[in-house]
N, C-alpha and C. Protein backbone atom coordinates (compact mmCIF):
# COMPACT_ATOMS: atom_id res chain seq x y z
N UNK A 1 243.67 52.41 148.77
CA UNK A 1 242.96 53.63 148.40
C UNK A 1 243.28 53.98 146.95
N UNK A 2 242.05 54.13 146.05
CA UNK A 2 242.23 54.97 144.40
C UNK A 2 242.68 56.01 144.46
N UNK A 3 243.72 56.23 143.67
CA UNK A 3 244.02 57.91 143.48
C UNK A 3 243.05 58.53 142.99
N UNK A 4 241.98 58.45 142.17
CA UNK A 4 241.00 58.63 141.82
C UNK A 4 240.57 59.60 142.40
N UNK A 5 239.92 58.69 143.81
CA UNK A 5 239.20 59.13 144.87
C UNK A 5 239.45 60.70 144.96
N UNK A 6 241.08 60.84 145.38
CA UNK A 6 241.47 62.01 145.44
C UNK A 6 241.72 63.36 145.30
N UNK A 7 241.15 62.88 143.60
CA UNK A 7 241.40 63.84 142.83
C UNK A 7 240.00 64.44 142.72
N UNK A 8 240.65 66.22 142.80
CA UNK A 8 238.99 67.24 143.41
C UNK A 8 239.26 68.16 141.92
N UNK A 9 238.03 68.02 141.27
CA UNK A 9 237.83 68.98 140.11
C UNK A 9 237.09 70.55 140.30
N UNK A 10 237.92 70.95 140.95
CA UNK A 10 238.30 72.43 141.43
C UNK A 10 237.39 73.35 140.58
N UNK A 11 237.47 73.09 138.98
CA UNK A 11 236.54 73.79 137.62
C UNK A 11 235.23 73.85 137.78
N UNK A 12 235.25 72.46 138.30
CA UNK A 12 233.52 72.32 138.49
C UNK A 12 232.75 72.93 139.64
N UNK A 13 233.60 72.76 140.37
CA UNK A 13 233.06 73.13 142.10
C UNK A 13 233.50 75.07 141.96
N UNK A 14 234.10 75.28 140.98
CA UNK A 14 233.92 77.04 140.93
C UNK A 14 233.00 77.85 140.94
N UNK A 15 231.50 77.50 140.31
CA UNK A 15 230.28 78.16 140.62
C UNK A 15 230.85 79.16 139.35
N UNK A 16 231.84 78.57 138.48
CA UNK A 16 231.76 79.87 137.16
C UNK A 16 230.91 79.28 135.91
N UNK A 17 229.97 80.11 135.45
CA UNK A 17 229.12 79.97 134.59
C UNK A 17 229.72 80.37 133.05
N UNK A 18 230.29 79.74 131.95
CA UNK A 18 230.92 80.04 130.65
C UNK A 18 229.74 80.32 129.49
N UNK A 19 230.05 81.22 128.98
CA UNK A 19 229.92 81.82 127.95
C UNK A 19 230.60 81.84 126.77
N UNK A 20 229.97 81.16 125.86
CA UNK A 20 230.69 80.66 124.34
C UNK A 20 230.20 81.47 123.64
N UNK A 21 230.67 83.04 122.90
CA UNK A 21 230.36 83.79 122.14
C UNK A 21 230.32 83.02 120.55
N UNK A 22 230.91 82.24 120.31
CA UNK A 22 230.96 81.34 119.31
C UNK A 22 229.63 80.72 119.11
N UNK A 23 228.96 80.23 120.36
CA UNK A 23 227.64 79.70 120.40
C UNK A 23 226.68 80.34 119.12
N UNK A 24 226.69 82.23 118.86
CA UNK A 24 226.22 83.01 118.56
C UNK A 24 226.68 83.10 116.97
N UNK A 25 227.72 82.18 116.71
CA UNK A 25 228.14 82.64 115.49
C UNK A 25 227.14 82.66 114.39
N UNK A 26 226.70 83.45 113.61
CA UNK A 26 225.55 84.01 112.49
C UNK A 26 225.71 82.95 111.23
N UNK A 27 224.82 82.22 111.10
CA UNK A 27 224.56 81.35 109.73
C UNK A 27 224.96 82.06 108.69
N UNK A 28 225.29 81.81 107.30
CA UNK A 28 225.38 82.15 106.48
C UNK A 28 226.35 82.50 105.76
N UNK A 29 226.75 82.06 103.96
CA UNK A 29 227.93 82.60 103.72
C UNK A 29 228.23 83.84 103.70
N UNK A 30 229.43 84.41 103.54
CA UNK A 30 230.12 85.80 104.44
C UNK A 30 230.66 86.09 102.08
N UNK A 31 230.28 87.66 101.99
CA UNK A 31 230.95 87.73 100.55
C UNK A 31 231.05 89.01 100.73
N UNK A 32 231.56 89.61 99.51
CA UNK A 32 232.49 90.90 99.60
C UNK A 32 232.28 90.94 98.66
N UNK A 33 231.46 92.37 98.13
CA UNK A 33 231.29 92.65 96.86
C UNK A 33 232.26 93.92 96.72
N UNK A 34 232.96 94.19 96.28
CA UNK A 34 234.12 95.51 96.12
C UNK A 34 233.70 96.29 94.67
N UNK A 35 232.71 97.76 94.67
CA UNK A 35 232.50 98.12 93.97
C UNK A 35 233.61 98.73 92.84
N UNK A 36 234.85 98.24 92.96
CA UNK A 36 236.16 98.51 92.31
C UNK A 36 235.86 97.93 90.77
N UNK A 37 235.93 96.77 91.19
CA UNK A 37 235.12 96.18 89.56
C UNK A 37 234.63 97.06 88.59
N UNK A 38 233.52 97.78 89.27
CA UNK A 38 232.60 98.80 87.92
C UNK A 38 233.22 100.12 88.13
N UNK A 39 234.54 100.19 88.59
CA UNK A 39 234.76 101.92 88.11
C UNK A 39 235.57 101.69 86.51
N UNK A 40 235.11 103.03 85.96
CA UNK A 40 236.03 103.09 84.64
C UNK A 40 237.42 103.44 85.08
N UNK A 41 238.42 102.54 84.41
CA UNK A 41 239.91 102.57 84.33
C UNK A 41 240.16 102.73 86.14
N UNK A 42 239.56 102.14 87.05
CA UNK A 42 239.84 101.97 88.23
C UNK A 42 239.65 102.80 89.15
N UNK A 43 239.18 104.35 88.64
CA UNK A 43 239.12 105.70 89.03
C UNK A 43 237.93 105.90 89.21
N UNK A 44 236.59 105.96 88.63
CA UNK A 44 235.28 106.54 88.43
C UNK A 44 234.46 105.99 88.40
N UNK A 45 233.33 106.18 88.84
CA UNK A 45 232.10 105.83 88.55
C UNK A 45 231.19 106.33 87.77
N UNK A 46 230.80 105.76 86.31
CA UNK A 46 230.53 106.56 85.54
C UNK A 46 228.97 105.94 85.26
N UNK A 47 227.96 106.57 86.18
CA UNK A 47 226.58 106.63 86.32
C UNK A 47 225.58 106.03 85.62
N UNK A 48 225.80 105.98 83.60
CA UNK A 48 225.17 105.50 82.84
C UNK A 48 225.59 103.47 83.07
N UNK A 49 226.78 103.58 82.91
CA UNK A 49 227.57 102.01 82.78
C UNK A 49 227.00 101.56 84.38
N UNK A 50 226.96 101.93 85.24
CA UNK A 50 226.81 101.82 86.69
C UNK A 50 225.11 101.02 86.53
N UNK A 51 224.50 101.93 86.29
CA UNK A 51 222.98 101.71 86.38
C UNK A 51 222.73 100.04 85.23
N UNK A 52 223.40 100.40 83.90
CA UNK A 52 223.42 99.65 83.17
C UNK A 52 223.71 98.00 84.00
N UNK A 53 225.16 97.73 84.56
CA UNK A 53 225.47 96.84 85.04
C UNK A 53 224.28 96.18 86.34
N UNK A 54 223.80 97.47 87.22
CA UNK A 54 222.61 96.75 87.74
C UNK A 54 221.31 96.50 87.82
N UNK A 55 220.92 96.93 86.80
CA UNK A 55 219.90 95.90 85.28
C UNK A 55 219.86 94.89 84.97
N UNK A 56 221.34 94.75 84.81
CA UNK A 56 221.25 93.18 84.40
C UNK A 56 222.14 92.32 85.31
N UNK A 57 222.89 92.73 85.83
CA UNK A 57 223.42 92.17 86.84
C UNK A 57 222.72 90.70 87.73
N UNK A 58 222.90 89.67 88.02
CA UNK A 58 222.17 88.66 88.24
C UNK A 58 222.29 88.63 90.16
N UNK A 59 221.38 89.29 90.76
CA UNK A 59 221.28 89.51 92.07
C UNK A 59 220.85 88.41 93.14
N UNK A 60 220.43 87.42 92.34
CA UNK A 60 219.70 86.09 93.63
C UNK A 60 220.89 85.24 93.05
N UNK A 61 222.32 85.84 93.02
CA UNK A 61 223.40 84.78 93.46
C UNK A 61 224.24 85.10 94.71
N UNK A 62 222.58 86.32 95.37
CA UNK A 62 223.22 86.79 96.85
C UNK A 62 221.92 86.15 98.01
N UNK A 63 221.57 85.35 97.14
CA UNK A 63 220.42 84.84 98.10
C UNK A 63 220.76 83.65 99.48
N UNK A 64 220.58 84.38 100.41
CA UNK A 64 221.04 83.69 101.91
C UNK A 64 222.54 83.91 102.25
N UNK A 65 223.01 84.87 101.48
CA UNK A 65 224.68 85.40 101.73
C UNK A 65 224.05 86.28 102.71
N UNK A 66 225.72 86.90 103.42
CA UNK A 66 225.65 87.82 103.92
C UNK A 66 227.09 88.86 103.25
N UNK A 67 226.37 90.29 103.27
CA UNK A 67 227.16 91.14 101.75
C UNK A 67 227.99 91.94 102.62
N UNK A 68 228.71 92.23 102.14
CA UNK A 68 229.97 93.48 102.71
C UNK A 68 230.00 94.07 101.44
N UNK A 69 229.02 95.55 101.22
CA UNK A 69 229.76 96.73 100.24
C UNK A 69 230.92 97.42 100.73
N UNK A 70 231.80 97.04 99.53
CA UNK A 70 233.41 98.51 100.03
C UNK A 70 233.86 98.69 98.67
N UNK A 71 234.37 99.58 98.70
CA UNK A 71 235.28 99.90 97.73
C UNK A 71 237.24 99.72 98.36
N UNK A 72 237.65 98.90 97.22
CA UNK A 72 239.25 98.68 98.13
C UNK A 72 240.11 99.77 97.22
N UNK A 73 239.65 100.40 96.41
CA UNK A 73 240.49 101.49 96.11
C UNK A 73 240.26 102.86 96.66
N UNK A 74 241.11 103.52 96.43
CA UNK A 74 241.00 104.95 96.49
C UNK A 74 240.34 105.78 95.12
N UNK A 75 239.13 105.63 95.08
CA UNK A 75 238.24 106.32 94.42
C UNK A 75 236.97 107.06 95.23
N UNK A 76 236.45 107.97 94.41
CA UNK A 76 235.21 109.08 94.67
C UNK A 76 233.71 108.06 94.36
N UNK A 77 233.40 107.18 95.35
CA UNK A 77 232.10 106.91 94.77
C UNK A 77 231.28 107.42 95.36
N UNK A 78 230.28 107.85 94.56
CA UNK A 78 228.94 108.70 95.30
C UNK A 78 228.20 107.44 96.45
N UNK A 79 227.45 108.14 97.30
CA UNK A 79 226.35 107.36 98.11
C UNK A 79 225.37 106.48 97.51
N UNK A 80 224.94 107.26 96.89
CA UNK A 80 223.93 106.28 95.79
C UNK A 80 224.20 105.46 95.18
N UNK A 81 225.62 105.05 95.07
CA UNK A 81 225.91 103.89 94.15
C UNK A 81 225.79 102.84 95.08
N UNK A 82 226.67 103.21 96.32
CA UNK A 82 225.93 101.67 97.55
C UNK A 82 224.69 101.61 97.53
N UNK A 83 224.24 102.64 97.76
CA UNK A 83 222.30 102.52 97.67
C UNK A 83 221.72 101.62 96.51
N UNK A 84 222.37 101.96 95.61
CA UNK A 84 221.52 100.87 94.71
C UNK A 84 221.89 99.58 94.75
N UNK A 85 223.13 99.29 94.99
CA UNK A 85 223.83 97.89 95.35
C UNK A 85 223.03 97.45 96.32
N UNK A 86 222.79 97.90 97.16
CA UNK A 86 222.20 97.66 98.66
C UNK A 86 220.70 97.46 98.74
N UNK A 87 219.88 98.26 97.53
CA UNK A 87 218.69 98.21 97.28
C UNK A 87 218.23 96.87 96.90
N UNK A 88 219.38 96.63 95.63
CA UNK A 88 219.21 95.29 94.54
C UNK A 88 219.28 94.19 95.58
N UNK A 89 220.44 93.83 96.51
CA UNK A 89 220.57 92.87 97.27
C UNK A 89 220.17 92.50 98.44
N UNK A 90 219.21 93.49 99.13
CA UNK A 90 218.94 93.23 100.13
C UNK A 90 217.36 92.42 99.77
N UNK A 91 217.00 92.32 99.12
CA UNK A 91 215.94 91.37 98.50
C UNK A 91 216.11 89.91 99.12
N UNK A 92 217.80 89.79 98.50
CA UNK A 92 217.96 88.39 98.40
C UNK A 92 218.96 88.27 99.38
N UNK A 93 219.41 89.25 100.06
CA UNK A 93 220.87 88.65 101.19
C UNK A 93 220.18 88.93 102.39
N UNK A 94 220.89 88.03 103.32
CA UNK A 94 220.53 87.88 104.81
C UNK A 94 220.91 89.24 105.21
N UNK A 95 221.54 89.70 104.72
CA UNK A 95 222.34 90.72 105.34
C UNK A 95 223.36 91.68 104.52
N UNK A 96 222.97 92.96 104.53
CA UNK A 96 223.34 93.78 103.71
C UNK A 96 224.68 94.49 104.68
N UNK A 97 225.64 95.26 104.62
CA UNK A 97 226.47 96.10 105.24
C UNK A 97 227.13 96.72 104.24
N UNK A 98 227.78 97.75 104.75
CA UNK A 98 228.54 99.07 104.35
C UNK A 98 230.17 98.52 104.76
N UNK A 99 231.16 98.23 104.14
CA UNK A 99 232.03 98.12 105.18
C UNK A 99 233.15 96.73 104.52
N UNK A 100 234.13 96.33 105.31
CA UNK A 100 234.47 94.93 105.14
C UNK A 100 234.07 93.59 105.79
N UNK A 101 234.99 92.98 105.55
CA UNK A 101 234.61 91.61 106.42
C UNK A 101 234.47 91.87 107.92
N UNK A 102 235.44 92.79 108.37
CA UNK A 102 235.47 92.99 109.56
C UNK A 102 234.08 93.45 110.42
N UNK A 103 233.56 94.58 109.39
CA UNK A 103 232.86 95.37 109.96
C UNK A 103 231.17 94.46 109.85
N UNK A 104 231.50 93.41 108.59
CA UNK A 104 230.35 92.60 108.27
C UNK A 104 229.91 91.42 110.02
N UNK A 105 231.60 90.96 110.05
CA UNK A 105 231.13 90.01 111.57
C UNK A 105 230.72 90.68 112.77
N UNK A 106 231.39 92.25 112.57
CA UNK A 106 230.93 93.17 113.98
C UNK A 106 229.15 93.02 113.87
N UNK A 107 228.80 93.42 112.30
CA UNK A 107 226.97 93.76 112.88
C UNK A 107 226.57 92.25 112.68
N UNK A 108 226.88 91.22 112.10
CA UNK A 108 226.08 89.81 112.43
C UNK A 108 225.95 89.53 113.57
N UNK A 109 227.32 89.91 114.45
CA UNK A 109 227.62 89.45 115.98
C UNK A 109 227.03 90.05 116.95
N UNK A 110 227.11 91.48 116.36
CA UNK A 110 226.16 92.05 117.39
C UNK A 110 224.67 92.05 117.71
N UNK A 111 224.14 91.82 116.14
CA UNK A 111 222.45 91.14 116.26
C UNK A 111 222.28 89.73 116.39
N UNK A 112 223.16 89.10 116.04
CA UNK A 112 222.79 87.66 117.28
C UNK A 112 222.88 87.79 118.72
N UNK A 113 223.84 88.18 119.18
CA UNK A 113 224.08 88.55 120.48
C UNK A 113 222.83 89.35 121.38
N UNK A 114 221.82 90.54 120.06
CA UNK A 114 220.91 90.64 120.93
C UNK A 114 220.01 89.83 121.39
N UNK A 115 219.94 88.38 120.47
CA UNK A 115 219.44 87.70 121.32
C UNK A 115 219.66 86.56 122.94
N UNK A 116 220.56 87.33 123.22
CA UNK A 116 221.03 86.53 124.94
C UNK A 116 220.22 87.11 125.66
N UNK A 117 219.79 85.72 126.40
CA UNK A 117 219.35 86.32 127.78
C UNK A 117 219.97 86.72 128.66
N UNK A 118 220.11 87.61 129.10
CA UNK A 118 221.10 88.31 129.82
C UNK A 118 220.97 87.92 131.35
N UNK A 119 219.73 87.84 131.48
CA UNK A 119 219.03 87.44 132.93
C UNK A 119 219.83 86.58 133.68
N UNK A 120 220.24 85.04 132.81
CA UNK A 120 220.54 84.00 133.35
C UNK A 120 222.09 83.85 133.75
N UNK A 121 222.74 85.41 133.81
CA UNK A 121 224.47 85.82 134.04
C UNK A 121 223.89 86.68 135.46
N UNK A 122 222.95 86.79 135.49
CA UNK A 122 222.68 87.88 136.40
C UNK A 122 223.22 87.59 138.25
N UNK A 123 224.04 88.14 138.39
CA UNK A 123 225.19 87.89 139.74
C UNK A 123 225.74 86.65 139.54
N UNK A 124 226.13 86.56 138.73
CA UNK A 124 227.01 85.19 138.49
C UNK A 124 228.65 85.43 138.14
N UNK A 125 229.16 84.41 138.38
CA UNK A 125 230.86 84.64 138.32
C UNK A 125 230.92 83.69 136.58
N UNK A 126 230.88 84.92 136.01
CA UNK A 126 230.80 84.37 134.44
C UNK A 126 232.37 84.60 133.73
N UNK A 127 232.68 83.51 132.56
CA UNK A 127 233.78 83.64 132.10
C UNK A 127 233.18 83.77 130.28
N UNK A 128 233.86 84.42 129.71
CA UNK A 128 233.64 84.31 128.38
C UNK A 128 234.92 84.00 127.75
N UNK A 129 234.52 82.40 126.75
CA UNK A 129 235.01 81.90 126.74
C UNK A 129 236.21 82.16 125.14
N UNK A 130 237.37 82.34 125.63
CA UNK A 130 238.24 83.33 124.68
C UNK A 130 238.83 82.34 123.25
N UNK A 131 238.71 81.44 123.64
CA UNK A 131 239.18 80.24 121.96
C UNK A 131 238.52 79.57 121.80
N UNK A 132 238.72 78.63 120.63
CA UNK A 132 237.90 77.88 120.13
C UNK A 132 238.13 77.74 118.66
N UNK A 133 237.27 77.04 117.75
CA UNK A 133 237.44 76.50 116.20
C UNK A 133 236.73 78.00 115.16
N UNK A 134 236.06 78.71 116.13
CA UNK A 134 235.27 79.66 115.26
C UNK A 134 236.00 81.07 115.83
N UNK A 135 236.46 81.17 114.94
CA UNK A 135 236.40 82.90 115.12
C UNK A 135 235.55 83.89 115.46
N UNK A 136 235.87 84.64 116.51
CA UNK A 136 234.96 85.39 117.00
C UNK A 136 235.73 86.69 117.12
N UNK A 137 235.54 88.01 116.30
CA UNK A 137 235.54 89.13 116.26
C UNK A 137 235.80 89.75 117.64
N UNK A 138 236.77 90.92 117.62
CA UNK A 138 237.39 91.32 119.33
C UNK A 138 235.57 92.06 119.45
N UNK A 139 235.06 92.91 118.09
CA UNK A 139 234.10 93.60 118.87
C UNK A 139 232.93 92.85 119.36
N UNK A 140 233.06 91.65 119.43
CA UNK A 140 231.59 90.45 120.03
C UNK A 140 232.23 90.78 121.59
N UNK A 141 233.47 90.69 121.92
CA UNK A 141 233.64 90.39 123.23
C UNK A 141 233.50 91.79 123.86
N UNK A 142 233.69 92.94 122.97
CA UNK A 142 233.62 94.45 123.73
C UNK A 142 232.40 94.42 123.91
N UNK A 143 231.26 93.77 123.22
CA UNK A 143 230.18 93.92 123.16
C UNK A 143 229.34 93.19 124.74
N UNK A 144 230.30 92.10 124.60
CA UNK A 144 229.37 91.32 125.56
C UNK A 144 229.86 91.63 126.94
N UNK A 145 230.96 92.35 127.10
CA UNK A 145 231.59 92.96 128.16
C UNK A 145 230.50 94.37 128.35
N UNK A 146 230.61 95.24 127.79
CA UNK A 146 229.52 96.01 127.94
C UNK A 146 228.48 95.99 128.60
N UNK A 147 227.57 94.77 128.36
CA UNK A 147 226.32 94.42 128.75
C UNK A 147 226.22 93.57 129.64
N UNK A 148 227.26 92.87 129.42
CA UNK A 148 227.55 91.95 131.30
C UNK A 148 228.04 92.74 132.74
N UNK A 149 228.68 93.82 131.99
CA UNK A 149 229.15 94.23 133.58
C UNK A 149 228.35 94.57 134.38
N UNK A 150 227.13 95.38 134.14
CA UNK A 150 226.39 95.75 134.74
C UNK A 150 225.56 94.72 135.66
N UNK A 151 225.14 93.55 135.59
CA UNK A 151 224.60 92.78 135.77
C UNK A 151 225.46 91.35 136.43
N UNK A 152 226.71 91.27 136.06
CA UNK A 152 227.73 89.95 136.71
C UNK A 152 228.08 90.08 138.04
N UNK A 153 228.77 89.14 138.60
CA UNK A 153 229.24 89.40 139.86
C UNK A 153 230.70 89.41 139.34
N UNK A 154 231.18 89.04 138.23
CA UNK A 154 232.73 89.17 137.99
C UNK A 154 232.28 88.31 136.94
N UNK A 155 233.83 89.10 135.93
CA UNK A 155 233.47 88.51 134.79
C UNK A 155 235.12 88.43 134.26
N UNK A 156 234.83 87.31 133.89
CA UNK A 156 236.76 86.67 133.14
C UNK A 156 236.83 86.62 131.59
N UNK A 157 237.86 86.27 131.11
CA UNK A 157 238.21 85.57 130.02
C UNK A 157 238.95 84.97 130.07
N UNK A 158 238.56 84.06 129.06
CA UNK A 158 239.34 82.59 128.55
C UNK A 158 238.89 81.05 128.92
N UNK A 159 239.23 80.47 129.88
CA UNK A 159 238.95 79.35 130.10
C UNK A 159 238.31 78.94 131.30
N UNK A 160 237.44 78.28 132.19
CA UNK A 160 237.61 77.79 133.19
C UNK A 160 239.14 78.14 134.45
N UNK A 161 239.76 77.23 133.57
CA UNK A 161 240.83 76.73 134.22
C UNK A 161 241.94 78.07 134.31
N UNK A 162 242.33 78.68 133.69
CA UNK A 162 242.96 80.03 133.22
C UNK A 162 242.21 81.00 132.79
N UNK A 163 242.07 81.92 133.60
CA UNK A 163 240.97 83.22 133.95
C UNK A 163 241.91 84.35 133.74
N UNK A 164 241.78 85.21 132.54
CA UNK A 164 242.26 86.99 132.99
C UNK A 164 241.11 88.18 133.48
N UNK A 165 240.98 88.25 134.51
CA UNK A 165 239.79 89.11 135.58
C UNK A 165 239.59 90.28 134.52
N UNK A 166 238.77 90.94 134.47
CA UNK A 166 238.28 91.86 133.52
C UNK A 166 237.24 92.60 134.27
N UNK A 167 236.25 91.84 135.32
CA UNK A 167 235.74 93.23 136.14
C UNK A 167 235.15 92.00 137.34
N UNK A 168 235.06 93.04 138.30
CA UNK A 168 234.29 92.07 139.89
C UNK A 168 234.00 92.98 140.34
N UNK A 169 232.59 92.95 140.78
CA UNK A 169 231.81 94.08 141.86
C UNK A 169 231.85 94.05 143.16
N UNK A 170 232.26 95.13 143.80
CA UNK A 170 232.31 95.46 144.82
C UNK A 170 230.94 95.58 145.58
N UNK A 171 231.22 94.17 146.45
CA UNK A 171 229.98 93.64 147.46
C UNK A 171 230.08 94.50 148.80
């Protein structure tokens, strides 16, 4: 007799359906424009020099990026100064945001993600799948937790093989 034979792949015969939030990861390079650069002496934004710089400023070297406006100092910048940043580049970037890197992968992740079919989790014993080579943002998984519970029969993280339970409906 093969040991072979013997051996029962338990993973497969689970009836758990995985979910690779990574699947979803958003094309495009990721940049950070930090309006720190154009304050005078690191402090100000001084309105004439401001406007001046995005005049001439060369804007289709944001073409198919995706932008993160922030400021990393502690300065007073008015609203309108993102506005015009945001005006100029959204021409040419996939994707405009307010915010950092962080807050840049939260909204890519979350508008790819609206495109899942949600249908095909529907009473299923689903796992979402917690590692991998791509980084995936904690708020993709709050996200997809959100919108699965309603609809799963139980829902895990991490692996197949090593599951931490996160919700199961009461049949």
């Amino acid at each position: 007799m093969d040991i072979q034979e013997n051996i029962i792949n338990k993973v497969a015969q689970s009836g758990l359906v995985t979910l690779d939030p990574a699947a979803y990861y958003p094309p495009g390079d990721r940049v950070v424009y930090d309006i720190k650069d154009n304050l005078f002496q690191g402090l100000i934004l001084r309105e004439k020099d401001f406007r001046e710089f995005v005049k001439e400023h060369d804007w289709a070297q944001y073409q198919d990026k995706n932008v993160a406006i922030t400021c990393s100092v502690d300065a007073i910048v008015p609203a309108w100064a993102y506005m015009l940043l945001a005006n100029r580049m959204a021409p040419y970037a996939r994707e405009v945001v307010f915010g950092d890197e962080v807050v840049l992968e939260t909204v890519l992740f979350e508008k790819s993600m609206k495109n899942i079919d949600l249908e095909q989790y529907r009473d299923q014993r689903v796992v979402i799948k917690g590692c991998g080579e791509t980084e995936v943002p904690v708020s993709a998984y709050v996200e997809l937790t959100k919108r699965l519970t309603p609809i799963v029969k139980s829902l895990m993280f991490g692996e197949p093989c090593s599951t931490v339970p996160i919700y199961k409906r009461k049949d």
